[in-house]
Protein backbone atom coordinates (compact mmCIF):
# COMPACT_ATOMS: atom_id res chain seq x y z
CA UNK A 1 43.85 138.18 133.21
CA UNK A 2 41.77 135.26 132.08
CA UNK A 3 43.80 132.15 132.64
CA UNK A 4 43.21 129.18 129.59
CA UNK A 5 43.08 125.54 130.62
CA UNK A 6 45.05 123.17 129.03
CA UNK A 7 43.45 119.64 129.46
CA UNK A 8 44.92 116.05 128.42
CA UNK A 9 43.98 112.60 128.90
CA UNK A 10 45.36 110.53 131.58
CA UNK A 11 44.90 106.47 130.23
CA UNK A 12 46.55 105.32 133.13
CA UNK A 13 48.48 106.26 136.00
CA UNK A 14 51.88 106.73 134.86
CA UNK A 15 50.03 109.08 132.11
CA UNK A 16 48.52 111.01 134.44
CA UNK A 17 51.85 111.90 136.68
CA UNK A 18 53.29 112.60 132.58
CA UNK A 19 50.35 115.02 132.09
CA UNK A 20 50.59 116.67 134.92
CA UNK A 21 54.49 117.13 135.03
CA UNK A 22 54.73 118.17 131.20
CA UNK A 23 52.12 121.44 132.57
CA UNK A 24 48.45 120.39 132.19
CA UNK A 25 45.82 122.09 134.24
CA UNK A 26 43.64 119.26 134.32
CA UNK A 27 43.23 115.86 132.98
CA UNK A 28 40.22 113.43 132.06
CA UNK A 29 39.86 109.74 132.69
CA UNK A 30 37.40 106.76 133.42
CA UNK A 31 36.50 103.32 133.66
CA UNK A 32 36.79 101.71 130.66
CA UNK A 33 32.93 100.62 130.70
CA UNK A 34 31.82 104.06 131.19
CA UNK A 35 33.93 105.78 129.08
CA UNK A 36 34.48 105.18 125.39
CA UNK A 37 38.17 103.56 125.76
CA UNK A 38 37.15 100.24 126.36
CA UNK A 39 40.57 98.75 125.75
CA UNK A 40 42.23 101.16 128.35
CA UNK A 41 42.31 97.86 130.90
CA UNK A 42 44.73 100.19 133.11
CA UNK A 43 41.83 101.76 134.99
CA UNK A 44 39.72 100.05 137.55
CA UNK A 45 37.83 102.03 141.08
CA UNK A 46 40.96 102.10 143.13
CA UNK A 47 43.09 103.68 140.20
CA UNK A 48 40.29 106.39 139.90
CA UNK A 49 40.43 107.09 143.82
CA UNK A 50 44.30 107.43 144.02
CA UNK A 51 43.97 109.62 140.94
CA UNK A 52 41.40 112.31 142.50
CA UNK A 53 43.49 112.21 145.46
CA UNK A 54 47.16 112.94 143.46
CA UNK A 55 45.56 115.58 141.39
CA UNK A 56 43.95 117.32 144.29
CA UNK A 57 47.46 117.40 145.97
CA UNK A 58 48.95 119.12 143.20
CA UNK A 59 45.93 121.69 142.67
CA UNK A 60 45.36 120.21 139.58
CA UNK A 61 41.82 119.13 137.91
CA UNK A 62 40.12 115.89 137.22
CA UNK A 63 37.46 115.48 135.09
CA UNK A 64 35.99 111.79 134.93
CA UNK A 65 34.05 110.43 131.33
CA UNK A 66 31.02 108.90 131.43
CA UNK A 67 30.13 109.60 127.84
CA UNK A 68 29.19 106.57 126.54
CA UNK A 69 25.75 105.79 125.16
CA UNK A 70 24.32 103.01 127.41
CA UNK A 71 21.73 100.86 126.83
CA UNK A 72 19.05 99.76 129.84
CA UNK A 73 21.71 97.05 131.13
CA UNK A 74 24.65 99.77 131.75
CA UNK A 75 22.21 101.98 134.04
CA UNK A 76 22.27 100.05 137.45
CA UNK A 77 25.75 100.10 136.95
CA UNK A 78 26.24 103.76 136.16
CA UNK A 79 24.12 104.37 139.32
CA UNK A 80 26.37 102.45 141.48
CA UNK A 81 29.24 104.60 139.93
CA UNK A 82 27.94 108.21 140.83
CA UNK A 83 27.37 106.98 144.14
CA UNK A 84 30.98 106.00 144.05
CA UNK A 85 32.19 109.36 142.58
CA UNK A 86 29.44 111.72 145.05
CA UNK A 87 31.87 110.45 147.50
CA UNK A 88 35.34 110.99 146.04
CA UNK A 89 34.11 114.34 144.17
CA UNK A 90 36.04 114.42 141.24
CA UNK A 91 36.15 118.34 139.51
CA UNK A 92 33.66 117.00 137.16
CA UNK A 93 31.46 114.47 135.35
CA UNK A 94 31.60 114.35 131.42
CA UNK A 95 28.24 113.30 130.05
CA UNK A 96 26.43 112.61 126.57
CA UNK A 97 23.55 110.97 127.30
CA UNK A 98 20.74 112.86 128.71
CA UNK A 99 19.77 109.57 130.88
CA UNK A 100 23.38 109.87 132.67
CA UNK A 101 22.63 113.74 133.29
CA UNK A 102 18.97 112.91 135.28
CA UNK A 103 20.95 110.21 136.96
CA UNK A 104 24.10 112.30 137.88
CA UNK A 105 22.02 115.17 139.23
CA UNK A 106 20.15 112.16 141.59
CA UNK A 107 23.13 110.38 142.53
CA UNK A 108 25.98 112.45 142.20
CA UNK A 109 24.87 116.43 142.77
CA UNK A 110 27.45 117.97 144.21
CA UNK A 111 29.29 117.30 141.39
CA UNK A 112 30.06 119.88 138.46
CA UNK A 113 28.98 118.09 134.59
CA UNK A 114 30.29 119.40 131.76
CA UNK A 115 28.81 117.98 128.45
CA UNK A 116 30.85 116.01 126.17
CA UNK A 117 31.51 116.67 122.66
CA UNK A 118 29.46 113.29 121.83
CA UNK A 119 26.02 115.38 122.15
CA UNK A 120 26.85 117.28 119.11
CA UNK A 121 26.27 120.89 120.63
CA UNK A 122 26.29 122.76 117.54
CA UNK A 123 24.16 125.60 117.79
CA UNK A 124 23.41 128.10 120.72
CA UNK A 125 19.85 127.31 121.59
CA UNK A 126 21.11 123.77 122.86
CA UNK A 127 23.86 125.05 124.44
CA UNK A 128 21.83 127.24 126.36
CA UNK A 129 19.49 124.44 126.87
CA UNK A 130 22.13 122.55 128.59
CA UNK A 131 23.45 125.69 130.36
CA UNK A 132 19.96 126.44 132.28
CA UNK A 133 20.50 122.91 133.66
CA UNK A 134 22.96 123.30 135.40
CA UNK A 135 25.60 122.55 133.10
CA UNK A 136 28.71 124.55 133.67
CA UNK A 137 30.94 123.38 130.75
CA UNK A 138 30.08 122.75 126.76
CA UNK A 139 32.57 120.82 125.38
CA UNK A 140 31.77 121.61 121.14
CA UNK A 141 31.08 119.51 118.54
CA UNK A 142 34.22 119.45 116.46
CA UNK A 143 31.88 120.60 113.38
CA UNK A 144 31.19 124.30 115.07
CA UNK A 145 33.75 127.14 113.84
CA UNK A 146 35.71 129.44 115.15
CA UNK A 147 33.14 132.15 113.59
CA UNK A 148 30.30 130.36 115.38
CA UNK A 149 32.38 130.27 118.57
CA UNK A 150 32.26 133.95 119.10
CA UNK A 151 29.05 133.18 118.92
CA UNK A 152 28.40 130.70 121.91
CA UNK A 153 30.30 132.95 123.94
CA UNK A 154 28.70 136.06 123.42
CA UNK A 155 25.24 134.34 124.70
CA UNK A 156 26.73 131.81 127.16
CA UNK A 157 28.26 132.17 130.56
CA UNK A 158 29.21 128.66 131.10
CA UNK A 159 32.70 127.21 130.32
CA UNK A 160 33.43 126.27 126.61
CA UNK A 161 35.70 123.41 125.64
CA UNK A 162 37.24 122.67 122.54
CA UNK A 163 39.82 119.85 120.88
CA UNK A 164 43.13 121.71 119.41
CA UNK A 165 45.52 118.24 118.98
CA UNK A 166 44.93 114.84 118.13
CA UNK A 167 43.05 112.08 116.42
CA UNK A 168 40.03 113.04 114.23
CA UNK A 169 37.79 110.20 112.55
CA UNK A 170 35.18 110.40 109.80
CA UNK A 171 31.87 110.41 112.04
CA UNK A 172 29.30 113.26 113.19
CA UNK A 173 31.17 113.85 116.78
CA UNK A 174 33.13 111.08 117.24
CA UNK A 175 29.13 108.97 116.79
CA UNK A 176 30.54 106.46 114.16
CA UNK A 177 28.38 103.89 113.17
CA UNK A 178 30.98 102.14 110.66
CA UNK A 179 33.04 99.83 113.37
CA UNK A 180 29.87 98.23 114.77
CA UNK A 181 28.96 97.55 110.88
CA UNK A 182 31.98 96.13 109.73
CA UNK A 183 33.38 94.01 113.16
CA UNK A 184 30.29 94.37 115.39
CA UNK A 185 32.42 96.60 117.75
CA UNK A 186 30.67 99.61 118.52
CA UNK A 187 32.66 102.79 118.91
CA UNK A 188 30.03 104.69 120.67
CA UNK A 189 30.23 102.16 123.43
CA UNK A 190 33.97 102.43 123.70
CA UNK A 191 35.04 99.42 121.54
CA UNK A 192 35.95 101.31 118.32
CA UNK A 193 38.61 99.15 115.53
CA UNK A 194 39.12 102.28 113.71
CA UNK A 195 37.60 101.28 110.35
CA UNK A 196 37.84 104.58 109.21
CA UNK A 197 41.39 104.01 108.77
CA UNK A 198 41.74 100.67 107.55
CA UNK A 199 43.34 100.16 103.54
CA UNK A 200 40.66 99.90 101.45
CA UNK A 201 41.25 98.80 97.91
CA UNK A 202 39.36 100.75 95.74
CA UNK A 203 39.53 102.49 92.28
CA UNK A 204 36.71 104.95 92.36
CA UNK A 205 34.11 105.60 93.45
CA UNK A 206 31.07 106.44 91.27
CA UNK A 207 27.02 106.88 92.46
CA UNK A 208 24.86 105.18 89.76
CA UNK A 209 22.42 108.47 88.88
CA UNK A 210 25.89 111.17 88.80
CA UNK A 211 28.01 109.58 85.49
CA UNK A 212 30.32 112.09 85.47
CA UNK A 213 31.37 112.53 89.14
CA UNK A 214 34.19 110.54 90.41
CA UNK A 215 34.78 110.24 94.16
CA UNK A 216 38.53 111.27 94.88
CA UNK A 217 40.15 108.35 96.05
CA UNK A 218 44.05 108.39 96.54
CA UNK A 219 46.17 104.88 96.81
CA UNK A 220 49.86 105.26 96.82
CA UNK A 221 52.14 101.67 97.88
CA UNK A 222 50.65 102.29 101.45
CA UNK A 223 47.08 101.24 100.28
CA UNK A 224 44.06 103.64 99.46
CA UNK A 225 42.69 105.64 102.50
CA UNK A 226 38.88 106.52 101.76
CA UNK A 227 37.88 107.66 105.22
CA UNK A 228 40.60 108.57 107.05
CA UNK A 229 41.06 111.87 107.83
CA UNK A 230 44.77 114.28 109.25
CA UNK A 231 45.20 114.65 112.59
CA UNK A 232 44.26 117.87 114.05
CA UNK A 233 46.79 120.50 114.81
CA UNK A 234 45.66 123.71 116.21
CA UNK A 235 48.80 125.35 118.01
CA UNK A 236 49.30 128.29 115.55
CA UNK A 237 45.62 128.98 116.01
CA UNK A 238 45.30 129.40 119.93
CA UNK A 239 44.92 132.68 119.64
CA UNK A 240 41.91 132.58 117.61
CA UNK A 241 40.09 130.50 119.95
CA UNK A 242 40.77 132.04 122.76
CA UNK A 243 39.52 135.36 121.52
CA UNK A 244 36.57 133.52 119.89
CA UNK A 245 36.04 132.62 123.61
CA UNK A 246 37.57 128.88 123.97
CA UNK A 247 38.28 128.41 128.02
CA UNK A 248 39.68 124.77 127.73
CA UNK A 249 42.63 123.22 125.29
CA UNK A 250 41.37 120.09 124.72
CA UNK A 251 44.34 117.09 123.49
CA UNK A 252 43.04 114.00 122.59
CA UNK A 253 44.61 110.69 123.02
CA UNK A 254 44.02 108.30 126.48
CA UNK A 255 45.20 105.09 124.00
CA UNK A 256 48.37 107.21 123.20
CA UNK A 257 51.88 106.53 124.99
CA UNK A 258 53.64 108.79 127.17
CA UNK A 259 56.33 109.71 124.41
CA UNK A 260 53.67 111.39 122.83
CA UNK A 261 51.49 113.10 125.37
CA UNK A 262 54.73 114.41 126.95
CA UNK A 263 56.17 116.13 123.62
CA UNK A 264 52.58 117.74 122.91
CA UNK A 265 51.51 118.54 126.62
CA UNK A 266 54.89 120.35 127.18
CA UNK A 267 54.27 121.98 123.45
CA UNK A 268 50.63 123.22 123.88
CA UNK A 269 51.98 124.09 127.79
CA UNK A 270 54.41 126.66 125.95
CA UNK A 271 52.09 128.23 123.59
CA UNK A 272 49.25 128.39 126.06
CA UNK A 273 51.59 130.20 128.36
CA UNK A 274 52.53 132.52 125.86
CA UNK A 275 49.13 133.32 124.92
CA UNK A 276 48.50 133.68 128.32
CA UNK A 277 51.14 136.79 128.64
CA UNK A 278 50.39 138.23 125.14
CA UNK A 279 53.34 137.03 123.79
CA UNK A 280 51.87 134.32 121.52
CA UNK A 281 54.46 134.12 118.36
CA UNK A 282 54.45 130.44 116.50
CA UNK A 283 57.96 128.80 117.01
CA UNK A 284 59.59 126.49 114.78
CA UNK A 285 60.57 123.73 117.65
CA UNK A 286 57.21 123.31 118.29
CA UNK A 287 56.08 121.66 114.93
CA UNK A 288 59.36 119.47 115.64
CA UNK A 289 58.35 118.27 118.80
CA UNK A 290 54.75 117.77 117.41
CA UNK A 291 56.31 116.17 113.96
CA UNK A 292 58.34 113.71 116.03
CA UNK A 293 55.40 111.10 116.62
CA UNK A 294 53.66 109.07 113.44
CA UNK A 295 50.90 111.19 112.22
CA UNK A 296 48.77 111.46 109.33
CA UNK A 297 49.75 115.01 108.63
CA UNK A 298 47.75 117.86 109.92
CA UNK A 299 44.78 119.59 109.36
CA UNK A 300 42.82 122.43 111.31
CA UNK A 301 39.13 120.04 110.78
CA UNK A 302 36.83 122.26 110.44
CA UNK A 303 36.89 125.53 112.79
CA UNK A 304 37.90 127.76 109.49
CA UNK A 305 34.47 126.11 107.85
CA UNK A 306 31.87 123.77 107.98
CA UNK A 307 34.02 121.76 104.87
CA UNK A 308 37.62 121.59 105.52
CA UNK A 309 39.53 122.81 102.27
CA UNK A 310 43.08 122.27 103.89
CA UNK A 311 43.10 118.41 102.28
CA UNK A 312 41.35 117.22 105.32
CA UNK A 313 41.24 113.49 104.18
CA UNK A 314 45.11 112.23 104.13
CA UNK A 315 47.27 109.60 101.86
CA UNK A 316 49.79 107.01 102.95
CA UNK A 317 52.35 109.32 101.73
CA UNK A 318 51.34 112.14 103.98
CA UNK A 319 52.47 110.20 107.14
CA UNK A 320 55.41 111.17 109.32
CA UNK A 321 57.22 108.76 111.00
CA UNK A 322 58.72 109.28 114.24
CA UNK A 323 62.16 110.62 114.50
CA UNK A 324 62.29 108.96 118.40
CA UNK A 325 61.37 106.25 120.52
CA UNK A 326 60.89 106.31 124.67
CA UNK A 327 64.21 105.14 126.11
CA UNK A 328 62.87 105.70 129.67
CA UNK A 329 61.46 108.28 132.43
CA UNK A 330 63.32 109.79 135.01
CA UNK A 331 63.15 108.37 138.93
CA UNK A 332 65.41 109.94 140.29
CA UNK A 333 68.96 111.65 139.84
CA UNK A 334 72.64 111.81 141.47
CA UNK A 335 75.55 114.06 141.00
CA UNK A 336 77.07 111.49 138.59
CA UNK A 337 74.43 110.09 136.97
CA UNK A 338 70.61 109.81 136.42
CA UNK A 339 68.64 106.81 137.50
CA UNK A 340 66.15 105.74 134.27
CA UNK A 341 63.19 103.41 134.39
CA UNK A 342 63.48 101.91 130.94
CA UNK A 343 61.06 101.79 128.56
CA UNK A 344 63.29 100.04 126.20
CA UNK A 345 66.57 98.33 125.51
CA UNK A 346 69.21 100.95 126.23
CA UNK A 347 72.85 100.53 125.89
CA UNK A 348 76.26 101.54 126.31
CA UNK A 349 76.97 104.06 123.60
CA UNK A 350 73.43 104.82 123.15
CA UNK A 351 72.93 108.99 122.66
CA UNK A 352 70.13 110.18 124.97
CA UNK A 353 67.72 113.62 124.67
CA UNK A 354 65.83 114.72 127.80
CA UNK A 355 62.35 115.96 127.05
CA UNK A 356 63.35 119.61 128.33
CA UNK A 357 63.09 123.23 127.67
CA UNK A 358 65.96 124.73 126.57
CA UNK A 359 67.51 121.04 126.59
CA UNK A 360 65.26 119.31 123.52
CA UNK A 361 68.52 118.86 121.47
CA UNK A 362 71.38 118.65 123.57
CA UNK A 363 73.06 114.93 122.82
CA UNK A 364 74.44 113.01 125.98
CA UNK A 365 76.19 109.97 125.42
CA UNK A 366 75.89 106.80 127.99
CA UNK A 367 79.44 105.52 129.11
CA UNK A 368 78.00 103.50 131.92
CA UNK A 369 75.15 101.90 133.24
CA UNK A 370 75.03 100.86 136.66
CA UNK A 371 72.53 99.50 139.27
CA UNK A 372 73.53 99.43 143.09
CA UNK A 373 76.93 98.41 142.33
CA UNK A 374 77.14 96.58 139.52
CA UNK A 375 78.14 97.35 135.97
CA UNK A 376 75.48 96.51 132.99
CA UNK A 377 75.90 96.70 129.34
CA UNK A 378 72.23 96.81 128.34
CA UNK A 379 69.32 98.04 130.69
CA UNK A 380 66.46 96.07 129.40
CA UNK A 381 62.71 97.37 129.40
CA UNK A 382 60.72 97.56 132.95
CA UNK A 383 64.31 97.66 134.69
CA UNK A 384 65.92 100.82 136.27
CA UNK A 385 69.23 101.27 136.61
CA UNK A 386 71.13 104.69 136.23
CA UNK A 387 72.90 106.12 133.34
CA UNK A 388 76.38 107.61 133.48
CA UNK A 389 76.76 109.91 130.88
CA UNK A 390 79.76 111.45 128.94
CA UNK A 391 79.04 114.56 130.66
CA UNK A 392 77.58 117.00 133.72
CA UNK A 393 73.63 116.24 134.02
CA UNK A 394 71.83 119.37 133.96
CA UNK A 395 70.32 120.35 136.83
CA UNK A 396 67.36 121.14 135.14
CA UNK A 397 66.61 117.16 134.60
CA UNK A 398 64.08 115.79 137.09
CA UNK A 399 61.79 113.14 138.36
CA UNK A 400 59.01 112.25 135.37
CA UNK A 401 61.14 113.71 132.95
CA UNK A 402 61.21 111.75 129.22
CA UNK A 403 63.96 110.26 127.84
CA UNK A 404 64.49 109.17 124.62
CA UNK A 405 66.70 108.03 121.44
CA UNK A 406 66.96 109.56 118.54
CA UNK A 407 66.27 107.80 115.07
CA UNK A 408 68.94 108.23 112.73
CA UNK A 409 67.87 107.94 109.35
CA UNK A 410 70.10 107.24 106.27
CA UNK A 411 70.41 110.53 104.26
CA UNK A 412 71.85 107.56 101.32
């Protein structure tokens, strides 16, 4: 049975051992210079050494980005890189630029390349081009559709690689020339401000030669969003892409925090396994789990179409707010209580969930906190300490696990 990869981003090391625990298959990650996150300051050479080496211990995957477009400056040092990664051998090399692909296959051969959704694969004959050099993986444009997928795969033998959850912006591929306009920042070289989702104050918009045709434009008390678009949301859909021919889940979000990359690894983790045993049937918890984190509502982009008609462009009202913040992650456990490296102020009397199958809504209420043998109150953030609870800790609960507090809402 053909087995479906679910790949997430890793933006650091503590997102990595979250990826990998919640059930990915493989993660991606890179220096910041080479790699479109430029504010990802987590990541330097030694990071991206222990990383390989954890992932390869756990028969896992890691795939590392260098996808940016670089100018004649950036080359010496992307050449000093492959030489770097030729000797760690990563799982792959992600790739846009076709200058990084003649310098990969000098300096780093041995390594597999898969090419990034920045080179705007959208029809066969460049896939194919790639494919008969040597590429091994086509990560798709986000524009191509599912229709156009069965496509690919009926000509290609070479891995295919699409996004199903995250972050979309208005831009051809993820190329967006707007943030270098407006703040000289350019996202294509990893510095992006998101201008695409900045409050614009506008009434309408109007070109000068069409009188009668008014630009929707929608302004609520949040502000008026022109360009920014939903957040994809795929996980009902699996199915179709994987009999369109899809190999890889893709999840997007490196600059995302562990709160959310465990409740959506563990999510897509689910489905994908379902899928995987031809038991795929959509259930409600998982648009919970998804719905927990601020989003900008959902929206499938554009694999049912090459224009989304599913209100791809979202309003301030259309947000969700999260329903719960990141108390801490598991480090460890005893037989009366769990030791908790906190992530935020937690308290006596605070309720607790554990990110957990089976466990997602089960309440446990801290009556102690403790650390060697003293009594605290309040655990504050970057300190462990461990958590006595009102009742038995499930057995289930281990290291890496999330833990987190619930936002109660007024109903008045």
């Amino acid at each position: 049975m053909k087995k479906y990869e679910l790949l997430a981003p890793a933006g650091n090391w503590e997102k990595l051992q979250i990826a990998l625990h919640y059930g990915a298959d493989a993660v991606y990650m890179g220096l910041p210079e080479f790699s479109l996150r430029s504010k990802i300051k987590d990541v330097d050479l030694e990071l991206l050494k222990k990383s390989i080496e954890y992932v390869k211990q756990k028969q896992k995957k890691i795939y590392i980005t260098i996808n940016i477009f670089p100018h004649n400056k950036d080359i010496p040092l992307i050449i000093e890189h492959l030489k770097i990664l030729e000797v760690l051998k990563p799982h792959s090399i992600i790739f846009s630029d076709t200058g990084v692909y003649h310098l990969a296959t000098k300096y780093a051969p041995s390594i597999p390349l898969h090419i990034s959704t920045q080179a705007n694969i959208t029809n066969v004959e460049s896939a194919k081009f790639w494919e008969s050099l040597g590429v091994e993986r086509i990560i798709l444009a986000r524009e191509v559709s599912i229709q156009e997928i069965h496509e690919f795969r009926e000509q290609l033998k070479c891995d295919l690689e699409a996004f199903v959850h995250g972050s979309l912006c208005i831009a051809y591929s993820g190329r967006c020339y707007l943030s270098a306009y407006l703040t000289n920042r350019s996202a294509n070289k990893g510095e992006c401000t998101n201008s695409c989702r900045w409050k614009y104050q506008v009434y309408y918009l109007k070109e000068e030669k069409r009188e009668n045709e008014l630009l929707p434009v929608f302004e609520d008390d949040r502000g008026t969003y022109v360009m920014s678009s939903k957040d994809l949301c795929m996980i009902e859909y699996l199915p179709n892409l994987a009999n369109a021919g899809i190999d890889s889940f893709k999840i997007e979000g490196r600059m995302k925090g562990i709160n959310y990359l465990a409740g959506v690894v563990k999510t897509y983790r689910e489905a994908i396994d379902l899928l995987q045993k031809n038991q795929f049937t959509i259930l409600p918890k998982w648009y919970e789990e998804l719905n927990m984190f601020s989003n900008r509502g959902f929206t499938t982009g554009m694999y049912f179409g090459e224009h989304p008609t599913d209100g791809y462009q979202h309003s301030g009202s259309q947000r969700n707010e999260q329903t719960a913040t990141l108390a801490g992650v598991v480090v460890d456990k005893e037989e009366d209580g769990v030791w908790v490296a906190a992530r935020d102020k937690i308290q006596i009397g605070d309720q607790i969930l554990f990110l957990k199958s089976g466990l997602e809504k089960e309440f446990f209420t801290i009556v102690n906190i403790k650390t060697s043998n003293t009594d605290l109150k309040i655990l504050k953030n970057e300190e462990i300490a461990k958590l006595i609870l009102d009742r038995e800790l499930p057995k289930e609960i281990e290291t890496f696990d999330i833990v987190r507090k619930p936002i109660f809402v007024n109903s008045f």
